[in-house]
C-alpha atoms as a PDB file:
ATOM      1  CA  UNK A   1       8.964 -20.493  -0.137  1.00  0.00           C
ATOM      2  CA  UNK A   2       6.289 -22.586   1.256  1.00  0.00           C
ATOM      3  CA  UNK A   3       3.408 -21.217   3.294  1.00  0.00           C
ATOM      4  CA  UNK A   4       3.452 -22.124   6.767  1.00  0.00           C
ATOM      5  CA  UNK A   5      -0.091 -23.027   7.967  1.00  0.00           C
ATOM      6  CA  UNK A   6      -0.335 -21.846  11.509  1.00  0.00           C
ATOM      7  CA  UNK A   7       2.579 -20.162  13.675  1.00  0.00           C
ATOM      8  CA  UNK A   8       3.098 -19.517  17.043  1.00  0.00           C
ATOM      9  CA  UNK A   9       0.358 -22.035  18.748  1.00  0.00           C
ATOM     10  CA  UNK A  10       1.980 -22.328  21.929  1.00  0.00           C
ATOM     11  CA  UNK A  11       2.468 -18.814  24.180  1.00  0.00           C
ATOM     12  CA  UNK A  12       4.486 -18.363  26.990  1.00  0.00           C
ATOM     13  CA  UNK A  13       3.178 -16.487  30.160  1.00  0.00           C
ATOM     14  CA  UNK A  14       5.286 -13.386  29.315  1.00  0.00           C
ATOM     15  CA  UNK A  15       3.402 -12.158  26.616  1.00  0.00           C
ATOM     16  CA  UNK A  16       3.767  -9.084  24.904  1.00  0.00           C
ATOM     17  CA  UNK A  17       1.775  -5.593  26.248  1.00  0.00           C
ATOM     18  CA  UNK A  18      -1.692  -6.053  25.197  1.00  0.00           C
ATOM     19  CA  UNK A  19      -2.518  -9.371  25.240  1.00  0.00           C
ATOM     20  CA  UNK A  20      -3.831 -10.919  28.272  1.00  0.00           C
ATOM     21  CA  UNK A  21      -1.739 -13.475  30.587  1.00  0.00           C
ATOM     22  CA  UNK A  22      -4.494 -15.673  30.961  1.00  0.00           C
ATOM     23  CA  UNK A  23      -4.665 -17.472  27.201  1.00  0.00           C
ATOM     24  CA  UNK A  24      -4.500 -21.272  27.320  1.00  0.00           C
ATOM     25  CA  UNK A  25      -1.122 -22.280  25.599  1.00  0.00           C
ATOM     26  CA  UNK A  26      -3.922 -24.322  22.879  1.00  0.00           C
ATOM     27  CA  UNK A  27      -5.490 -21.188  21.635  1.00  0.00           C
ATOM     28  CA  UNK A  28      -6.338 -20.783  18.118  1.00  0.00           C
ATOM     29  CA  UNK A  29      -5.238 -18.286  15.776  1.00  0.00           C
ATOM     30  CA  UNK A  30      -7.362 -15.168  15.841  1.00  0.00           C
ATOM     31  CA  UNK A  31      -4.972 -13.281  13.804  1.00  0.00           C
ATOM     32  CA  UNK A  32      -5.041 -14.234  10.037  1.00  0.00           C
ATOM     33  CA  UNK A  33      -2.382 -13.439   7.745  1.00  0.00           C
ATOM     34  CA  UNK A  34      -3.522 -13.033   3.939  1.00  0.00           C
ATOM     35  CA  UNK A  35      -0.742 -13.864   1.939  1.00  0.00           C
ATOM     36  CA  UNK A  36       0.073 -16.187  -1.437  1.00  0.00           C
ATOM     37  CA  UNK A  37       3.872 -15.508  -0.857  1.00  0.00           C
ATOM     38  CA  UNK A  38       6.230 -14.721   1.914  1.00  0.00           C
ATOM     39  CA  UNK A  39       8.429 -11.981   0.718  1.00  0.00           C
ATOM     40  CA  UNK A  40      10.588  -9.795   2.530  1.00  0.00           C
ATOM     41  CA  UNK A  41       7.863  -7.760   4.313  1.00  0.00           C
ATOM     42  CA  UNK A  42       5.811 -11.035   4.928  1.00  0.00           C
ATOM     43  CA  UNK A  43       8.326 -13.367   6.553  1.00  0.00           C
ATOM     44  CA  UNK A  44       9.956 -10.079   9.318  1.00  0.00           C
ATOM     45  CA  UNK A  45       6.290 -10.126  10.016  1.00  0.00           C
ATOM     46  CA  UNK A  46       5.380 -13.495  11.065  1.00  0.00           C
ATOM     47  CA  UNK A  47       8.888 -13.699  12.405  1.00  0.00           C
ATOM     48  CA  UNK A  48       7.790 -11.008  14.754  1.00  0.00           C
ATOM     49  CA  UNK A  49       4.489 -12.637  15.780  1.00  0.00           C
ATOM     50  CA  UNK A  50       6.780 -16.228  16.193  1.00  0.00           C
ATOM     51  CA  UNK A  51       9.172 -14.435  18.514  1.00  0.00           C
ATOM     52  CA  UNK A  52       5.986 -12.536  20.830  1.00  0.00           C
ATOM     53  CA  UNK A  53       4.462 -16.175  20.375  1.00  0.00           C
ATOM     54  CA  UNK A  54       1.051 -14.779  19.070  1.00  0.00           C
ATOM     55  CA  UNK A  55      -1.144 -17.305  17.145  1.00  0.00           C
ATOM     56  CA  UNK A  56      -1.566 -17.123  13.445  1.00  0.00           C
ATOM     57  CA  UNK A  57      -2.989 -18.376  10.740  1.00  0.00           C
ATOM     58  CA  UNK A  58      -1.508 -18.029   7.154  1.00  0.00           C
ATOM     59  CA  UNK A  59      -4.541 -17.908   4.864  1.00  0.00           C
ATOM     60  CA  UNK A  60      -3.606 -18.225   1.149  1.00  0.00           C
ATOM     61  CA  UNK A  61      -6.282 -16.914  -1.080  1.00  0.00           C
ATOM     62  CA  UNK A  62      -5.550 -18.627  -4.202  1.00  0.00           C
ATOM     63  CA  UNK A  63      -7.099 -21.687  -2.538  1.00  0.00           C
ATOM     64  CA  UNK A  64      -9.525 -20.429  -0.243  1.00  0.00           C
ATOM     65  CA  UNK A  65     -13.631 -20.890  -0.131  1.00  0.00           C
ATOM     66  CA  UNK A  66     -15.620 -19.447   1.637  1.00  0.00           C
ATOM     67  CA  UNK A  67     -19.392 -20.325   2.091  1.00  0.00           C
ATOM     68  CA  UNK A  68     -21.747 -17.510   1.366  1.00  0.00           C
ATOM     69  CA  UNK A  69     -24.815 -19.283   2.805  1.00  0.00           C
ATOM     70  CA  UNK A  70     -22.512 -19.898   5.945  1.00  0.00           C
ATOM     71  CA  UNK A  71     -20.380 -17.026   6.231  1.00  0.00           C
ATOM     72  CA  UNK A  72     -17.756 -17.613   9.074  1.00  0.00           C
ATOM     73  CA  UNK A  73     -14.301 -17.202   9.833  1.00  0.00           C
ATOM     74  CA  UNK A  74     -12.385 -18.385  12.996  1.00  0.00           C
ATOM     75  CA  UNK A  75     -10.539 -15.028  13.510  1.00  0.00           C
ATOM     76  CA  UNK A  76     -11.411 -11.707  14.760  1.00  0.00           C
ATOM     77  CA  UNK A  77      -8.665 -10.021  12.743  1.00  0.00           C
ATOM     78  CA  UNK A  78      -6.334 -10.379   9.563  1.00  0.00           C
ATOM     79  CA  UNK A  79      -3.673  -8.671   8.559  1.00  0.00           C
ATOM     80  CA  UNK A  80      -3.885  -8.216   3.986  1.00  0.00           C
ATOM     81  CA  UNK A  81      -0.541  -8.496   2.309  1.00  0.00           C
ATOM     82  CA  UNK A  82      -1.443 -10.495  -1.082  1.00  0.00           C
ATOM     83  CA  UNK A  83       0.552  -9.630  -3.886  1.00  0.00           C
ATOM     84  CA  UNK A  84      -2.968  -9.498  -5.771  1.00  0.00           C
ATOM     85  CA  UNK A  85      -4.992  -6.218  -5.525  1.00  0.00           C
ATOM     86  CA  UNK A  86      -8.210  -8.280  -6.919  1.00  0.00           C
ATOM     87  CA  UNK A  87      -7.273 -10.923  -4.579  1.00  0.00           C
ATOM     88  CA  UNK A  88      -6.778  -8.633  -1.318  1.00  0.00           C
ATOM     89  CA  UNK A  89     -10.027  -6.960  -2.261  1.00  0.00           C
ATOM     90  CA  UNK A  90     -12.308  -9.966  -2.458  1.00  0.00           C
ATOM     91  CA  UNK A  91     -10.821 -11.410   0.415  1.00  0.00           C
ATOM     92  CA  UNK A  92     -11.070  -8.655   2.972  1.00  0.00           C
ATOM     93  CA  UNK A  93     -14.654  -8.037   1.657  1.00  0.00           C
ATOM     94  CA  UNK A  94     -15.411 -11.455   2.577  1.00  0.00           C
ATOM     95  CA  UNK A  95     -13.912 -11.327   5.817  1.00  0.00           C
ATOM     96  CA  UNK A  96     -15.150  -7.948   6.837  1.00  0.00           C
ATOM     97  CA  UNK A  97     -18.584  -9.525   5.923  1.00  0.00           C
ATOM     98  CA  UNK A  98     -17.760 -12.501   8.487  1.00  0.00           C
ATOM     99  CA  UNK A  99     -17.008  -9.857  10.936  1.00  0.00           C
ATOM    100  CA  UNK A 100     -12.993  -9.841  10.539  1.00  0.00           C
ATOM    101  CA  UNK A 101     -11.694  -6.742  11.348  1.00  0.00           C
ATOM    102  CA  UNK A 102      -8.943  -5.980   8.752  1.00  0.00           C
ATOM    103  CA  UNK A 103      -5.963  -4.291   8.331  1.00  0.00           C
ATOM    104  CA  UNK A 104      -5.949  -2.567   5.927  1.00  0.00           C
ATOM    105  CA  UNK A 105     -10.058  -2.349   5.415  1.00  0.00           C
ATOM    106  CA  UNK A 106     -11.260  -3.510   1.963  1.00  0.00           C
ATOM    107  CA  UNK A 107     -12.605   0.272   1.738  1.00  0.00           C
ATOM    108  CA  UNK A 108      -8.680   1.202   1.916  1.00  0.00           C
ATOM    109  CA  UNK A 109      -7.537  -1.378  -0.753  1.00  0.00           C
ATOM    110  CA  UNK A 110     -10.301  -0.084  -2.771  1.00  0.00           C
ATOM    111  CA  UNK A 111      -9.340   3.071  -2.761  1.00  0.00           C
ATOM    112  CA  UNK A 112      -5.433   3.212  -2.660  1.00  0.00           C
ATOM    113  CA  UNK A 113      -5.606   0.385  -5.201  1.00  0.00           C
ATOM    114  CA  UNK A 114      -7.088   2.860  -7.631  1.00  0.00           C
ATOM    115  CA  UNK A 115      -5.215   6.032  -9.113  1.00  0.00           C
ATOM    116  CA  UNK A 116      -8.372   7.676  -9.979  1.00  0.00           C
ATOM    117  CA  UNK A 117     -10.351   7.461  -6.205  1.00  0.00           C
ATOM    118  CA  UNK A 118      -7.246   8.137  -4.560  1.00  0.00           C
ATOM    119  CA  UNK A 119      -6.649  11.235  -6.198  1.00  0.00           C
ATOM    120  CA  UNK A 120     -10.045  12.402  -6.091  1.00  0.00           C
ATOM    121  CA  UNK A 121     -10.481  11.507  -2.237  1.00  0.00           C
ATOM    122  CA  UNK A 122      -7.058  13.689  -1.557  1.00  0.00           C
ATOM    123  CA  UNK A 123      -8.042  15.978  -3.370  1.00  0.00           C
ATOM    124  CA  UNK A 124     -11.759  16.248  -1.111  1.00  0.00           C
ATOM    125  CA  UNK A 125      -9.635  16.346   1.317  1.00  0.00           C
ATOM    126  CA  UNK A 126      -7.567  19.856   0.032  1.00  0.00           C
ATOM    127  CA  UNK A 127      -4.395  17.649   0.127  1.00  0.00           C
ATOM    128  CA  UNK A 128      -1.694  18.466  -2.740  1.00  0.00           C
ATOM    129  CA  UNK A 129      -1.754  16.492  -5.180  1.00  0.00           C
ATOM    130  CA  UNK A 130      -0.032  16.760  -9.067  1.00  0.00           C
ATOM    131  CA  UNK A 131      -1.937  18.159 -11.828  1.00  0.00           C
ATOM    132  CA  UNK A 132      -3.661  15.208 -13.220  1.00  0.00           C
ATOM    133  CA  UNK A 133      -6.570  14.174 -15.775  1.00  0.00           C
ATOM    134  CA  UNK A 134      -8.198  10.913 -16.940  1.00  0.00           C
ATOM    135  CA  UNK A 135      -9.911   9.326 -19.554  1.00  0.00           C
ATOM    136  CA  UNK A 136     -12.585   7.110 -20.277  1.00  0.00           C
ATOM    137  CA  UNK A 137     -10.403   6.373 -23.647  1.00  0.00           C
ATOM    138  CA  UNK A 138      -6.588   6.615 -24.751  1.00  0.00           C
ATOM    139  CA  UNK A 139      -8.369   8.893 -28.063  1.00  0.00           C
ATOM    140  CA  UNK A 140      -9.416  11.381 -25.798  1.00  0.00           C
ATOM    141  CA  UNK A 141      -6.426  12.362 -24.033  1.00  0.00           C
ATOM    142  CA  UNK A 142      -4.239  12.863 -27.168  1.00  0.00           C
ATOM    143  CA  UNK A 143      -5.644  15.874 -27.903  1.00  0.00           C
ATOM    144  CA  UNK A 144      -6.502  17.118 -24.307  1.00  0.00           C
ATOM    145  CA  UNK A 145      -2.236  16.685 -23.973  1.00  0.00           C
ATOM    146  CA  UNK A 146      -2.027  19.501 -25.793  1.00  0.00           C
ATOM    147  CA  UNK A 147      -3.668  21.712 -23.374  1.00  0.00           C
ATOM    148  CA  UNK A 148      -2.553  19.674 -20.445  1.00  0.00           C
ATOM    149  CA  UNK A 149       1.141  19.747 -21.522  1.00  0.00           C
ATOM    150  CA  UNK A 150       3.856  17.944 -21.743  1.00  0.00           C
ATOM    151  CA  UNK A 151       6.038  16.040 -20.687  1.00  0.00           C
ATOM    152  CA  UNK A 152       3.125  14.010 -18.834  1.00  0.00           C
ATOM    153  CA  UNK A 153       3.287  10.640 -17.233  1.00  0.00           C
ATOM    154  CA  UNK A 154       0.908   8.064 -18.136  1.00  0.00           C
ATOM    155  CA  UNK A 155      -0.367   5.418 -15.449  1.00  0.00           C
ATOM    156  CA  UNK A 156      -2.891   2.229 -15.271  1.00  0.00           C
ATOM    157  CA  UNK A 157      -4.954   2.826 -12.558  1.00  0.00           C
ATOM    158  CA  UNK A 158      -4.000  -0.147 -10.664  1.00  0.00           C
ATOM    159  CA  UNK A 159      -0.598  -0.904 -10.430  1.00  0.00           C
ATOM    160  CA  UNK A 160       2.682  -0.716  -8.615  1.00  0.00           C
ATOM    161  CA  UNK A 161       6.433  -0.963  -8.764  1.00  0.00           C
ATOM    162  CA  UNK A 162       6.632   1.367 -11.778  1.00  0.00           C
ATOM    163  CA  UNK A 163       5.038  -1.080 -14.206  1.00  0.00           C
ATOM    164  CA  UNK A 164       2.946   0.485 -17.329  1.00  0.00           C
ATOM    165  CA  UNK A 165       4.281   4.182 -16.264  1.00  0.00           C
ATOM    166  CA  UNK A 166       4.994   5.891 -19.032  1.00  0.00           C
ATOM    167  CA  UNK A 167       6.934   9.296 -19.567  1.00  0.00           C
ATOM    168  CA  UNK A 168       5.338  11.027 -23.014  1.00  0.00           C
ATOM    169  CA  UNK A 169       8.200  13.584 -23.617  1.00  0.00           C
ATOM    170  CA  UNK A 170       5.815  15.123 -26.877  1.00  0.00           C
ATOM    171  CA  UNK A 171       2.844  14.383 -28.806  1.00  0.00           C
ATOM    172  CA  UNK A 172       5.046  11.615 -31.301  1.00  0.00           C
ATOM    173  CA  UNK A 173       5.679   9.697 -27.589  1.00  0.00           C
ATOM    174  CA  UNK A 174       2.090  10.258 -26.126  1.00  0.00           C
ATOM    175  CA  UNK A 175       1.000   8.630 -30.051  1.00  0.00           C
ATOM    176  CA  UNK A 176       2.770   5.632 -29.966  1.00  0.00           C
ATOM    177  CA  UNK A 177       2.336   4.685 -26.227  1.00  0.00           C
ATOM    178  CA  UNK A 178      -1.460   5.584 -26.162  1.00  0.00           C
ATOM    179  CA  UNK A 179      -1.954   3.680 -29.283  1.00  0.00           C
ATOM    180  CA  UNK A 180      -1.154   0.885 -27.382  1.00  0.00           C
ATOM    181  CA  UNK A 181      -3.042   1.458 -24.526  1.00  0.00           C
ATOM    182  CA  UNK A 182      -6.170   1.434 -27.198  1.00  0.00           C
ATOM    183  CA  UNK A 183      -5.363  -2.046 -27.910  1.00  0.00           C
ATOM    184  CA  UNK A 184      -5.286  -3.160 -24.633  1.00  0.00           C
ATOM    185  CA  UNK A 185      -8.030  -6.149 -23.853  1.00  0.00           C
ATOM    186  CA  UNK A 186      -9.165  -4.767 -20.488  1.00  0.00           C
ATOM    187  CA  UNK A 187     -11.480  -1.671 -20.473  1.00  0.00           C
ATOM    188  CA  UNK A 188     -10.573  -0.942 -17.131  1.00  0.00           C
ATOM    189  CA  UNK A 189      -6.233  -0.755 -19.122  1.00  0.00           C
ATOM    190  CA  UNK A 190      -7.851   1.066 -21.257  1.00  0.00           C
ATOM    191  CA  UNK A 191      -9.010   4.391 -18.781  1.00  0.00           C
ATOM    192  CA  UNK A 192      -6.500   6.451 -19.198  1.00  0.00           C
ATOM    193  CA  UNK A 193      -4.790   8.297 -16.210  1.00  0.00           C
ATOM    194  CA  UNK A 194      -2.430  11.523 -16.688  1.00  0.00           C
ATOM    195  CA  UNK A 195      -0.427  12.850 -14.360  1.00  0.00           C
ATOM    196  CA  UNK A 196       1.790  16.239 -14.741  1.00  0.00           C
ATOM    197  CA  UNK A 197       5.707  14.801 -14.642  1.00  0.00           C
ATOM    198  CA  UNK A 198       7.284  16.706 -11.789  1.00  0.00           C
ATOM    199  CA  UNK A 199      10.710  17.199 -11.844  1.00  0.00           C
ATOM    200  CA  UNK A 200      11.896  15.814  -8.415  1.00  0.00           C
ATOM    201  CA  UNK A 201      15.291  16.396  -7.123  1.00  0.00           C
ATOM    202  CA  UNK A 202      16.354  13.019  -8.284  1.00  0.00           C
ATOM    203  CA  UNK A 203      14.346  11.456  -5.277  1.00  0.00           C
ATOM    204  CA  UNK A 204      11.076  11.150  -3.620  1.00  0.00           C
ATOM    205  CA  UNK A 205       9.988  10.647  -0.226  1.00  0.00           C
ATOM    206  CA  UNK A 206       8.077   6.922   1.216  1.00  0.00           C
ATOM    207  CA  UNK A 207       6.548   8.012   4.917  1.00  0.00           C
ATOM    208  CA  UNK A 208       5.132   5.249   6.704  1.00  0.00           C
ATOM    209  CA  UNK A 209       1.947   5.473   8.790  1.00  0.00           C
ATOM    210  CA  UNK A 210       1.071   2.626  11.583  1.00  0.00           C
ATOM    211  CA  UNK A 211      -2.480   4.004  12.860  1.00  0.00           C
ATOM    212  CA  UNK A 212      -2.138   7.683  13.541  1.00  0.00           C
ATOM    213  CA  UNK A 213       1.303   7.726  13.825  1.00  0.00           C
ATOM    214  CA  UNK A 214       4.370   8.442  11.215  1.00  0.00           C
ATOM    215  CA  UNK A 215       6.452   6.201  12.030  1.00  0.00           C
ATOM    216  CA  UNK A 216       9.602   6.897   9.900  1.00  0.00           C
ATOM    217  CA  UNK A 217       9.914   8.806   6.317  1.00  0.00           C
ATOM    218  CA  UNK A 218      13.027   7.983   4.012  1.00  0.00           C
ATOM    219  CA  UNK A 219      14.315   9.135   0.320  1.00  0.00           C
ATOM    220  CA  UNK A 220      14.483   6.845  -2.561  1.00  0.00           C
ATOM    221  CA  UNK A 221      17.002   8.076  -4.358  1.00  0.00           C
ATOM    222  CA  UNK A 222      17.958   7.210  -8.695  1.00  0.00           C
ATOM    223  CA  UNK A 223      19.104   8.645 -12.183  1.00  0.00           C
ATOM    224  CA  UNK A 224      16.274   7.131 -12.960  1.00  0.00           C
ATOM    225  CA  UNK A 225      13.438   9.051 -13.130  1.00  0.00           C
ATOM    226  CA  UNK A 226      11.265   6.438 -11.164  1.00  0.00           C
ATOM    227  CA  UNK A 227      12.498   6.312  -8.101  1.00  0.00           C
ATOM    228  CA  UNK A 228      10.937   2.784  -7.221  1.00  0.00           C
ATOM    229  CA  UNK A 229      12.802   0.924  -4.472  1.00  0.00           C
ATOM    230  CA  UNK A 230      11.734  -2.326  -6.763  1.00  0.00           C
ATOM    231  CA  UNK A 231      13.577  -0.590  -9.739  1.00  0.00           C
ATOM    232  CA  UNK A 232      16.773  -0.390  -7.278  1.00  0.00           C
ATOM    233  CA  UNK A 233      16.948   3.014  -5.970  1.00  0.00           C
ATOM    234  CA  UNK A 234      18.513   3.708  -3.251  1.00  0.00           C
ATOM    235  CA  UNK A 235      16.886   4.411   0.243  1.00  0.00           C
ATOM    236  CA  UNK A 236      18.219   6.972   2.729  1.00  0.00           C
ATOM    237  CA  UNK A 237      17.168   8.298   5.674  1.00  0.00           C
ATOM    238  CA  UNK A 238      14.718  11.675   5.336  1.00  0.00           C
ATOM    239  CA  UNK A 239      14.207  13.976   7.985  1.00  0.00           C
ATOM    240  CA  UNK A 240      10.205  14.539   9.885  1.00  0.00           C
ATOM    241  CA  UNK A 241       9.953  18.015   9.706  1.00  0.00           C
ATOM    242  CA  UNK A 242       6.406  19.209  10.897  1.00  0.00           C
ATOM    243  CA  UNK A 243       5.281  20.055   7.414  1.00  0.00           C
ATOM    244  CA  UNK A 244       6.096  16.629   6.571  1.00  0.00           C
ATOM    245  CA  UNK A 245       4.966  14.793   9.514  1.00  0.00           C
ATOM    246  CA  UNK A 246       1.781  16.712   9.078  1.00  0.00           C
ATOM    247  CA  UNK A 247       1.206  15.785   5.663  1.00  0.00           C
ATOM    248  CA  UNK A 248       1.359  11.978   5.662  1.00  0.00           C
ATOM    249  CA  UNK A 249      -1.094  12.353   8.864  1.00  0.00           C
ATOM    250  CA  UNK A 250      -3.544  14.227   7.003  1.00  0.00           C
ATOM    251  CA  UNK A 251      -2.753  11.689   4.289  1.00  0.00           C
ATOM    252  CA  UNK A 252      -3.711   8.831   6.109  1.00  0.00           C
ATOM    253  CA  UNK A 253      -6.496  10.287   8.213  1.00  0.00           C
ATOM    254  CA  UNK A 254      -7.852  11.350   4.473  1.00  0.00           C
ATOM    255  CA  UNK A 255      -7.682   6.997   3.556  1.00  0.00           C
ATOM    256  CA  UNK A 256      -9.061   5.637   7.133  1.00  0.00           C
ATOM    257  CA  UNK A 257      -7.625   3.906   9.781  1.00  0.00           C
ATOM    258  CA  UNK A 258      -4.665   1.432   8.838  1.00  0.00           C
ATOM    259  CA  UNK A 259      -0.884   0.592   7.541  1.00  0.00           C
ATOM    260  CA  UNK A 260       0.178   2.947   4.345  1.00  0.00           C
ATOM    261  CA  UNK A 261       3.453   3.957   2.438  1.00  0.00           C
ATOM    262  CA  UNK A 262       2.891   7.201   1.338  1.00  0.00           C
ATOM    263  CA  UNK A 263       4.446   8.466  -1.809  1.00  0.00           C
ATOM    264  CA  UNK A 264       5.173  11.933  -2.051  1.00  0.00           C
ATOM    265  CA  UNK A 265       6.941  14.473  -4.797  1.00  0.00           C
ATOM    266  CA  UNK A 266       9.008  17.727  -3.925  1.00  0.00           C
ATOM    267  CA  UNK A 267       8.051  20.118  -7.097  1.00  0.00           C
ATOM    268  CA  UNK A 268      10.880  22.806  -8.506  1.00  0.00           C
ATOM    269  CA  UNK A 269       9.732  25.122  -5.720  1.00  0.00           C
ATOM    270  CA  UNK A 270      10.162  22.338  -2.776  1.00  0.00           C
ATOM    271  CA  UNK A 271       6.483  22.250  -2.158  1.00  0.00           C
ATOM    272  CA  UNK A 272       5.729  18.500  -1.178  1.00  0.00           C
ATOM    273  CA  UNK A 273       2.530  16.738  -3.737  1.00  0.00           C
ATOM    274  CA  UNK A 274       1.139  13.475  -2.497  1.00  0.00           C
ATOM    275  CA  UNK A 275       1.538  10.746  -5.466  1.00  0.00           C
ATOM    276  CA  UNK A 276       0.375   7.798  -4.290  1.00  0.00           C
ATOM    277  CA  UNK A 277      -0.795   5.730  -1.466  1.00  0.00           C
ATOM    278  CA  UNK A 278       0.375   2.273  -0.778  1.00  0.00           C
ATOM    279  CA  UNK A 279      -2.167  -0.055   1.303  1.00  0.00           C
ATOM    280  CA  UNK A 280      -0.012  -3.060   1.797  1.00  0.00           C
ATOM    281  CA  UNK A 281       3.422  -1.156   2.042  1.00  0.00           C
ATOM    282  CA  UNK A 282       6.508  -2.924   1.130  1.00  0.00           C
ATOM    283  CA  UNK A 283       9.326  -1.711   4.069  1.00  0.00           C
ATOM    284  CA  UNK A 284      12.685  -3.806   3.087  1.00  0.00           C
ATOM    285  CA  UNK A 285      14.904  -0.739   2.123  1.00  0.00           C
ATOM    286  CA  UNK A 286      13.085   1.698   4.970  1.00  0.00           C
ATOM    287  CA  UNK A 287      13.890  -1.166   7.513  1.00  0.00           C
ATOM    288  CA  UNK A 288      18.094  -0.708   6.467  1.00  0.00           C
ATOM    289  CA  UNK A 289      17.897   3.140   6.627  1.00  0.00           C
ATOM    290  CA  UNK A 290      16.053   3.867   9.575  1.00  0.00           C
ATOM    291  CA  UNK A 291      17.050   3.058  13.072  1.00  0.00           C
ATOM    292  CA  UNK A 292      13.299   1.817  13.557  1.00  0.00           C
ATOM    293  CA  UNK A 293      12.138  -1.328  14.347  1.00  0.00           C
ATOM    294  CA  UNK A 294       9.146  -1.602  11.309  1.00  0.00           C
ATOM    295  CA  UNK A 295       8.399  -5.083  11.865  1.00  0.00           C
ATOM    296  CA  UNK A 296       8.230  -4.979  15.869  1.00  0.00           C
ATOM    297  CA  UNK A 297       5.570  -1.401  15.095  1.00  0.00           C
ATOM    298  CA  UNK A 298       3.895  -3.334  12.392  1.00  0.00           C
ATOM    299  CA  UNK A 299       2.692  -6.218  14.523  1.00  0.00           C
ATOM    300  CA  UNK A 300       2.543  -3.352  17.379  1.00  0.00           C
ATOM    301  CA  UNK A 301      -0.698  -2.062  15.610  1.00  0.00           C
ATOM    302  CA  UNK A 302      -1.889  -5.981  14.831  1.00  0.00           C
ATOM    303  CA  UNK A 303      -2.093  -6.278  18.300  1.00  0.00           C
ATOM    304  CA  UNK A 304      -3.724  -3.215  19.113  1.00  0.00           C
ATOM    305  CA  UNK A 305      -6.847  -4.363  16.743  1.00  0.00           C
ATOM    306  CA  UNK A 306      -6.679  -7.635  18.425  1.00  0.00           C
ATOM    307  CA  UNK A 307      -7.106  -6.401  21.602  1.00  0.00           C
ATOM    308  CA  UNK A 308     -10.012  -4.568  20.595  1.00  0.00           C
ATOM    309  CA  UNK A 309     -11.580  -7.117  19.094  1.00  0.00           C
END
């Protein structure tokens, strides 16, 4: 699909809570939308901002420059959702530097974007997490398995959508799938990251965070045993208790201000462990369980920023 430049240039005078009635119908995008393809998540988004008639500005950063020596932008806030982690990174960085406000920060893609800094910021934070370890090399943590224990899962530190996750049932499995991990050509592919396997009840739980507030939770149900909604599980609703509710809050109060999925794992003994944290969440299979409109809160917190700025 083809990336439209700008959107929703001309606003009507019933615009939507937040924005002031006064804009001239020729105002100029102050909302930029970082984004190389319009998936799913991506086009209910600026489908949302088309039907409030709020000004964007698609910015695709496999062709953008920007000046260092000049360091502008035209907008006071951009919403990330490249597919690229590197990409996402360096452009929020450079916007934030421009004075861009954006959602999420580049000190939140940093840090959900790594396994390693995630855990060890929820874990500062006395959140639960799994038992994990890592590794400077794949060497290393074949014998510290031993100890550790098996089974184990093995993950890159940046990643998503189940790729390069690796179940090592016994040493023979943790051999042959960290010997390839030593041959790797990145160093960074190379770290190795170890995480105890938890046996789930055949699910796990995605909460959703806009701001401060949890604004839906469902299960993501499989035989597999990654229950990634790209890998086709299936999504049902899952109920906010309070100890759930007030887990993905601390969660996302432990990250900073912004938009996260939030991965979590219910252990043998039903105790809920925080897996991962998602900075530019994908919400397609949330959206069909749960009687919540994702796309209308989504661009409900956009606007909130852009009011403030």
């Amino acid at each position: 699909m083809s990336l439209p430049r700008d959107g929703a240039s001309d606003l009507p005078p019933d615009l939507p809570p937040g924005l002031p009635s006064d804009l001239p119908p020729d105002l100029p995008p102050r909302l930029a939308v970082i984004a190389s393809r319009i998936a799913y998540e991506e086009k209910r988004i600026l489908d949302e901002l088309d039907h409030r008639r709020i000004p964007y500005h698609v910015l695709d950063p496999r062709s953008a420059v920007f000046r260092l020596d000049d360091l502008t932008a035209p907008w006071s806030t951009a919403v990330a959702r490249e597919v690229s982690h590197h990409r996402n990174l360096t452009t929020a960085r450079v916007l934030e530097h421009a004075g861009v406000t954006v959602v999420n920060s580049a000190a939140a893609i940093a840090l959900c974007g790594d396994k390693l800094l995630t855990t060890l910021a929820l874990r500062a934070a006395g959140l639960p997490v799994p038992r994990c370890m890592v590794t400077p090399t794949p060497a290393a943590a074949l014998d510290a398995l031993d100890g550790f224990g098996y089974p184990a899962v093995v993950k890159p530190l940046t990643g998503s959508w189940g790729r390069q996750v690796a179940r090592l049932a016994d040493r023979d499995a943790a051999e042959a799938v960290l010997e390839l991990r030593a041959a790797l050509p990145d160093p960074q592919q190379r770290v190795t990251y170890i995480q105890e396997y938890v046996d789930k009840p055949g699910r796990d739980i995605r909460g959703l965070v806009f701001g401060t507030e949890v604004v839906g939770a469902v299960y993501r149900t499989s035989t597999s045993w990654r229950t990634n909604t790209a890998r086709d599980a299936r999504t049902l609703p899952c109920p906010l208790t309070a100890e759930l509710e007030g887990l993905l809050t601390a969660t996302a109060a432990a990250i900073g201000p912004g938009v996260y999925g939030i991965d979590l794992l219910e252990d043998a003994e039903g105790r809920l462990l925080v897996n991962e944290v998602n900075h530019t969440p994908q919400f397609r299979g949330a959206s069909e369980a749960l009687d919540v409109d994702l796309p209308g809160r989504y661009v409900d917190y956009l606007v909130q920023q852009l009011v403030r700025n």
